[in-house]
Protein backbone atom coordinates (compact mmCIF):
# COMPACT_ATOMS: atom_id res chain seq x y z
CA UNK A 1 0.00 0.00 0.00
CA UNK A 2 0.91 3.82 -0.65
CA UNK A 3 -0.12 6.39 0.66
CA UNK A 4 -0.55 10.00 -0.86
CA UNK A 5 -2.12 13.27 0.47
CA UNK A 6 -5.25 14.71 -0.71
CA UNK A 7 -7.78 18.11 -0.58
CA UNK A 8 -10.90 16.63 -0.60
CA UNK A 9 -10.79 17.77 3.33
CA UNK A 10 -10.10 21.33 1.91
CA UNK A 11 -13.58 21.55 0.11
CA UNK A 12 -15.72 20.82 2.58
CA UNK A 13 -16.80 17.56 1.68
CA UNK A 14 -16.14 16.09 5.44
CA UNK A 15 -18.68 18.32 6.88
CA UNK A 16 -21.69 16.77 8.87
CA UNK A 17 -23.84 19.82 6.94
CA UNK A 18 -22.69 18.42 3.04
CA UNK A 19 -22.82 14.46 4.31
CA UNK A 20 -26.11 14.59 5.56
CA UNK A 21 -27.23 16.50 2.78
CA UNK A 22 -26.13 14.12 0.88
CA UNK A 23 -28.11 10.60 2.56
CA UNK A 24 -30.86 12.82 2.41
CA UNK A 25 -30.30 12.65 -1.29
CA UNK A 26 -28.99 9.25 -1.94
CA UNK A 27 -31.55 6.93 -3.73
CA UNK A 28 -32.52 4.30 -1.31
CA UNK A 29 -31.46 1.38 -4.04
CA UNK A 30 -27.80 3.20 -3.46
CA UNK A 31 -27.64 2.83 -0.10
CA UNK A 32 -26.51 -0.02 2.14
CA UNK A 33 -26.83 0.02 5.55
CA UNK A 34 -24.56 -2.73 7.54
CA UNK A 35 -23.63 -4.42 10.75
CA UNK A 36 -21.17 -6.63 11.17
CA UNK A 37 -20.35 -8.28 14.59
CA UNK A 38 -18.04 -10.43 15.23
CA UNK A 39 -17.04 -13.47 17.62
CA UNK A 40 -14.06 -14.89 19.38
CA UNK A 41 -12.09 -15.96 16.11
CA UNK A 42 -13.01 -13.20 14.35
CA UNK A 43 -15.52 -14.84 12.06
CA UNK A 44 -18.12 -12.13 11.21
CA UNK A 45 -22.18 -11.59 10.57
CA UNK A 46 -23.51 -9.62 9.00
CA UNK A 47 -26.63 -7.40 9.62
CA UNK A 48 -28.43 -5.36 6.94
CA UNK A 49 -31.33 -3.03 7.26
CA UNK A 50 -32.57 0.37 5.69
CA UNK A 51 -32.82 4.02 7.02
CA UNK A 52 -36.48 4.01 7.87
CA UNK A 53 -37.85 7.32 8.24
CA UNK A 54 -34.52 9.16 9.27
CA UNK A 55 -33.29 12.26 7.60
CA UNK A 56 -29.83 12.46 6.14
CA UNK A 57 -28.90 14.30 10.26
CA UNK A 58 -30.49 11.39 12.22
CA UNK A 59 -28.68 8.80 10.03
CA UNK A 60 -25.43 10.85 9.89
CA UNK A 61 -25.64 10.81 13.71
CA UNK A 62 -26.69 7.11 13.96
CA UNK A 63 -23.40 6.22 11.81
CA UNK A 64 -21.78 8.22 14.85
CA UNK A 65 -23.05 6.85 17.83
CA UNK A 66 -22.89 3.33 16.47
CA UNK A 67 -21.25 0.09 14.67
CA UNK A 68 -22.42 0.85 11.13
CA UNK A 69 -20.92 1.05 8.21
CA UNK A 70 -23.13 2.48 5.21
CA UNK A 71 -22.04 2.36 1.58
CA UNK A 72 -22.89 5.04 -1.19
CA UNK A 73 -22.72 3.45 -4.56
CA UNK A 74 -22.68 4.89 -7.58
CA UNK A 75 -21.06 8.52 -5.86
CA UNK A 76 -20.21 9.69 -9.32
CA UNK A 77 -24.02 10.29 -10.40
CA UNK A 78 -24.81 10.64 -7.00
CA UNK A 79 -22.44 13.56 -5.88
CA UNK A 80 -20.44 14.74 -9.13
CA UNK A 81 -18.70 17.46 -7.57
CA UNK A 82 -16.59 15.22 -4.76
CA UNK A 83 -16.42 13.00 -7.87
CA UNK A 84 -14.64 15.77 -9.68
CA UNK A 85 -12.34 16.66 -6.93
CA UNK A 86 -11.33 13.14 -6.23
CA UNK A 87 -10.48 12.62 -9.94
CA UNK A 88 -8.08 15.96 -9.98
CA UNK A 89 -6.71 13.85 -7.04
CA UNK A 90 -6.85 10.76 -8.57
CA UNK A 91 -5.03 11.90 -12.04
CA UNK A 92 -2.10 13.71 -9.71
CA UNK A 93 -1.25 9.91 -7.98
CA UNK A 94 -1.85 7.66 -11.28
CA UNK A 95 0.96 10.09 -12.93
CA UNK A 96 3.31 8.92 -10.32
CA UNK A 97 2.94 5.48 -11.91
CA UNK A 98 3.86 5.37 -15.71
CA UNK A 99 2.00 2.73 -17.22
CA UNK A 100 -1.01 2.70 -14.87
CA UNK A 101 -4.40 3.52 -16.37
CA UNK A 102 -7.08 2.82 -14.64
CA UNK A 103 -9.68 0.64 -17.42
CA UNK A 104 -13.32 2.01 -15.22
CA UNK A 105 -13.45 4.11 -12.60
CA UNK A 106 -16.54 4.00 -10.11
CA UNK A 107 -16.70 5.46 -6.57
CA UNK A 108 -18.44 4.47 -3.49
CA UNK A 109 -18.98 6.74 -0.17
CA UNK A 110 -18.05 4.72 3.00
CA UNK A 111 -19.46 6.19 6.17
CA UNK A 112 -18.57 4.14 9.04
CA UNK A 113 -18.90 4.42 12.88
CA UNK A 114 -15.62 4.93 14.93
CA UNK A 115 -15.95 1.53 16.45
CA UNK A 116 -17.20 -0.48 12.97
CA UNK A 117 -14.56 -3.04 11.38
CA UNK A 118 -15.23 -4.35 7.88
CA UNK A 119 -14.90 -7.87 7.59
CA UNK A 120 -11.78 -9.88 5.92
CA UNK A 121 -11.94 -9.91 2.45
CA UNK A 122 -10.86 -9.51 -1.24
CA UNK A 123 -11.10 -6.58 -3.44
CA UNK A 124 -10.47 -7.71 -6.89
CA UNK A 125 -10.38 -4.44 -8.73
CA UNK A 126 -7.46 -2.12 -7.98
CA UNK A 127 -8.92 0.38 -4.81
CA UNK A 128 -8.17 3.69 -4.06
CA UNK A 129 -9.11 5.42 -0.23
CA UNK A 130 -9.13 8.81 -0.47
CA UNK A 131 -9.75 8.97 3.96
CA UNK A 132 -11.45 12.13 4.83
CA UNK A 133 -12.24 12.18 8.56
CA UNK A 134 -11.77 10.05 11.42
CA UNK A 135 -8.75 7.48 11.99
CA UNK A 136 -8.78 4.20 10.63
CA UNK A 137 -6.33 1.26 10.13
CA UNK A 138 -6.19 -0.40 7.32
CA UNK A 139 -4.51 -3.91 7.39
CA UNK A 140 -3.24 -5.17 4.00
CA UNK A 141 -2.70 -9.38 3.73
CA UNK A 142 -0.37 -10.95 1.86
CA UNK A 143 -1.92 -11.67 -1.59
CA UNK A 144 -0.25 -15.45 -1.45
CA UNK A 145 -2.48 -18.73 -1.70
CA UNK A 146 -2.21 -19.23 2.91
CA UNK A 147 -4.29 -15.78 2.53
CA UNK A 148 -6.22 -16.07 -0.28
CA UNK A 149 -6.53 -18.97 -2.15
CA UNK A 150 -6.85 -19.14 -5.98
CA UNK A 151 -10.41 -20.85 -5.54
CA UNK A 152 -11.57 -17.97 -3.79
CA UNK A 153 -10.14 -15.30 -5.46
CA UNK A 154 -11.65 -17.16 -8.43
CA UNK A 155 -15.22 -16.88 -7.25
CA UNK A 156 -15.09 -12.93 -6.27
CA UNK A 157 -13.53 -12.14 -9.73
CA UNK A 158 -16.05 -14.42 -11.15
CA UNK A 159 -18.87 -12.26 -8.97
CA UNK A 160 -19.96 -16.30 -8.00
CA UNK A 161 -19.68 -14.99 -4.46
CA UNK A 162 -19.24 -12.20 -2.49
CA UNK A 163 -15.96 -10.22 -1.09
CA UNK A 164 -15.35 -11.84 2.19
CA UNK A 165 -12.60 -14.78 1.93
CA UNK A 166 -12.52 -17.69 4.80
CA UNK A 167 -10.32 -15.58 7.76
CA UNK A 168 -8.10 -17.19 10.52
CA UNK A 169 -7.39 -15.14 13.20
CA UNK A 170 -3.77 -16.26 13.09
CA UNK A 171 -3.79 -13.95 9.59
CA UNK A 172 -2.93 -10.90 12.03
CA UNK A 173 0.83 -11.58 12.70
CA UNK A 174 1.06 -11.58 8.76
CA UNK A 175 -0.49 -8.12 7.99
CA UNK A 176 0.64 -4.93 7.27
CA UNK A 177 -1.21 -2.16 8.95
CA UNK A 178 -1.85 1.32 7.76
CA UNK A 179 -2.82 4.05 10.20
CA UNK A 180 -4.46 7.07 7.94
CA UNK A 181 -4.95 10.60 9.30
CA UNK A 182 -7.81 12.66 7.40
CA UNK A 183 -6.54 14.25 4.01
């Protein structure tokens, strides 16, 4: 993993005013609303549900107060201008890489509690985190067939299953943990 500045915190994009304006705004069929919990090995469940009749404020402060983690699919329709700024910042990294071109580009929103944890599991399309408030740890795996068997791997490419990957809780001694600071 590397790990780059950028100014989405500069525009005012972190703002409780612009992200609860924003779930009040998201299409419902855009919007996932999670729980995960988790038990002594650190196998995980995972609880879905929808926002009811809270406004973009009472869900905002929901996310806050809780373990959720909700997901904003589709943000480039949804909210073109962070979309916008987050390419500028996207365009400045990628031309640190020669030879890297992203093939599609399509951006999610994460809002998560301050005590959520996303489960193990597998992105199979290159991922960018552009962080914007809060701490968080991110802890990257080794990409080797202990980790993440080929079978598995197979089956998320293939979209035959979902993201999560069968976790040990010995995995932790083997990963490499990120600590990212808004911005």
């Amino acid at each position: 993993p590397r790990v780059f500045a950028h100014g989405l915190n500069d525009k005012g994009f972190a703002t409780d005013e612009a992200l609860a304006a924003l779930l009040d705004r998201c299409p419902a069929d855009l919007l996932d609303i999670n729980l995960y919990d988790y038990d002594d090995e650190g196998q995980v469940s995972l609880k879905t549900g929808v926002r009811g009749r809270l406004d973009g404020a009472g869900l905002l402060e929901a996310i806050q107060a809780g373990r959720l983690w909700v997901n904003m699919r589709d943000i480039q329709s949804v909210w073109p201008e962070l979309w916008a700024a987050a390419s500028e910042d996207f365009h400045r990294i990628e031309a640190q890489f020669p030879g890297l071109k992203a093939i599609k580009r399509a951006g999610q929103l994460i809002l998560s509690s301050p005590k959520a944890r996303v489960p193990y599991h597998f992105d199979a399309a290159g991922v960018v985190l552009f962080h914007m408030r809060g701490r968080k740890r991110v802890f990257v795996y080794p990409g080797d067939e202990q980790h993440l068997p080929e079978k598995h791997m197979e089956l998320v490419v293939a979209k035959q299953t979902t993201e999560e990957v069968p976790y040990r809780l010995g995995f932790e001694a083997d990963a490499q943990t990120v600590d990212l600071e808004p911005g």
